[in-house]
C-alpha atoms as a PDB file:
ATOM      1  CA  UNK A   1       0.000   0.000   0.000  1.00  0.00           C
ATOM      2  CA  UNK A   2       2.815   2.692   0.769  1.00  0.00           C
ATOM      3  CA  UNK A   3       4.609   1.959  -2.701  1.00  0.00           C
ATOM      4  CA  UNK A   4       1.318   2.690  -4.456  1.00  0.00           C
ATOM      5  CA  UNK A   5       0.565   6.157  -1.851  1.00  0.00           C
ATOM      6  CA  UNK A   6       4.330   6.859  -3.123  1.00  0.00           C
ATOM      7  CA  UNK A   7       3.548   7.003  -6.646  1.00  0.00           C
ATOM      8  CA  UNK A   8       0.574   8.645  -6.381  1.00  0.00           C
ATOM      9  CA  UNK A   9       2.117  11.213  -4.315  1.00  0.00           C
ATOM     10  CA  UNK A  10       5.541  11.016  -7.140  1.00  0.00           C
ATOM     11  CA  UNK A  11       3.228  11.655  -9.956  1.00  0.00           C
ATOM     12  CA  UNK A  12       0.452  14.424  -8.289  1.00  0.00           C
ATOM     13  CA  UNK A  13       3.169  17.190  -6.855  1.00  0.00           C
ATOM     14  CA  UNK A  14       6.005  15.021  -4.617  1.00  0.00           C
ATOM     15  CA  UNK A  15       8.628  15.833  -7.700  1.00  0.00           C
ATOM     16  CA  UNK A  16       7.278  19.481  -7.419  1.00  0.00           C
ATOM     17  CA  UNK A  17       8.306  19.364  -3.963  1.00  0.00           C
ATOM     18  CA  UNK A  18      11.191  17.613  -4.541  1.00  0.00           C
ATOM     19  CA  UNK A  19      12.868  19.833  -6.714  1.00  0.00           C
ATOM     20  CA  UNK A  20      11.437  23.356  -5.190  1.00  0.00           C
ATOM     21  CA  UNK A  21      13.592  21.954  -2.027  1.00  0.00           C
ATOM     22  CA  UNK A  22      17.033  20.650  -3.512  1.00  0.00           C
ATOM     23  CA  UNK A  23      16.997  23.709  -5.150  1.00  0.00           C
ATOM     24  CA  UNK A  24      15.962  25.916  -2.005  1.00  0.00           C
ATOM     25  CA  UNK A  25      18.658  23.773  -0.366  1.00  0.00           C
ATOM     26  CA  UNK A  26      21.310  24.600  -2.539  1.00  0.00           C
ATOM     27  CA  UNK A  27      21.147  28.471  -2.323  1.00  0.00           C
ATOM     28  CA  UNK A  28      20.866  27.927   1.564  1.00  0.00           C
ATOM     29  CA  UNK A  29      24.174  25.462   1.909  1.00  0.00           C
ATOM     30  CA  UNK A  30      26.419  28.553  -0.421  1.00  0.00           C
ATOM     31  CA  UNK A  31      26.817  30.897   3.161  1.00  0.00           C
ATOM     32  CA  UNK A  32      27.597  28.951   6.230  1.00  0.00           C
ATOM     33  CA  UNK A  33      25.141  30.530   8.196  1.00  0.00           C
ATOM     34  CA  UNK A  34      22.590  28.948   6.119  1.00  0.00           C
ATOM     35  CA  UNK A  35      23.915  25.405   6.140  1.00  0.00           C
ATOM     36  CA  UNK A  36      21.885  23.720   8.491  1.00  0.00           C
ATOM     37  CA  UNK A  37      18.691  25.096   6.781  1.00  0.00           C
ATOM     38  CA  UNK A  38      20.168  23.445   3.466  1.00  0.00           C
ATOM     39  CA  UNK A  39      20.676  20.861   5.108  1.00  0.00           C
ATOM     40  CA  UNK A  40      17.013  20.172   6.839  1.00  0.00           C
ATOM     41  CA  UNK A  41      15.783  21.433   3.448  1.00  0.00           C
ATOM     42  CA  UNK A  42      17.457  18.282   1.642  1.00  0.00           C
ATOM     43  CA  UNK A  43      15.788  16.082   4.287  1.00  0.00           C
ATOM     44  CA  UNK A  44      12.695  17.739   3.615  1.00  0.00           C
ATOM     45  CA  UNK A  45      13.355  16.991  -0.508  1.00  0.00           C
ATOM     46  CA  UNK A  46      14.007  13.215   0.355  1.00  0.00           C
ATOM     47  CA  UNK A  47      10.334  13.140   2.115  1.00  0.00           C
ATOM     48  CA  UNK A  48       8.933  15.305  -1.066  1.00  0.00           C
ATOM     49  CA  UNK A  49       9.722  12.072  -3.149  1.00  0.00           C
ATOM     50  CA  UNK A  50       8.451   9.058  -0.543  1.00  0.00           C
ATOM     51  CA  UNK A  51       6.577  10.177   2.645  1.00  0.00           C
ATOM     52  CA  UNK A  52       4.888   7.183   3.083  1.00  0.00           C
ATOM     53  CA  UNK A  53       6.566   4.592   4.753  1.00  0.00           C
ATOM     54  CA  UNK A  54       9.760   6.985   5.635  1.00  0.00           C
ATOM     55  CA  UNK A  55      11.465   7.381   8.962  1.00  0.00           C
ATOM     56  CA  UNK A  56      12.885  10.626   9.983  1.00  0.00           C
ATOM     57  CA  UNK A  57      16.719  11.255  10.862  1.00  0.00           C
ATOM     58  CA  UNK A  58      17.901  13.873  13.661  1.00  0.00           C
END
């Protein structure tokens, strides 16, 4: 059931998302003050792609 909720998602917005946050993520990680925000934003990008089923990292 998730893989079909993850293609669903994939093919209705999730590469949207996706690629609005690498890209987001990229400007953020070019000052070092903005690193970590890249850095959550990537994590963010990974969930744009599969929420369902997906575990969180600190």
């Amino acid at each position: 059931m998730r893989f079909i909720g993850n293609i669903c998602w994939f093919l209705f917005g999730g590469f949207l998302l996706f690629i609005e946050n690498m890209c987001l993520g990229l400007l953020f990680c070019i000052t070092v003050v903005g690193m970590p925000f890249g850095l959550q934003l990537f994590k963010i990008a990974k969930l744009g792609l599969a929420p369902f089923g997906a575990v969180v990292d600190k």
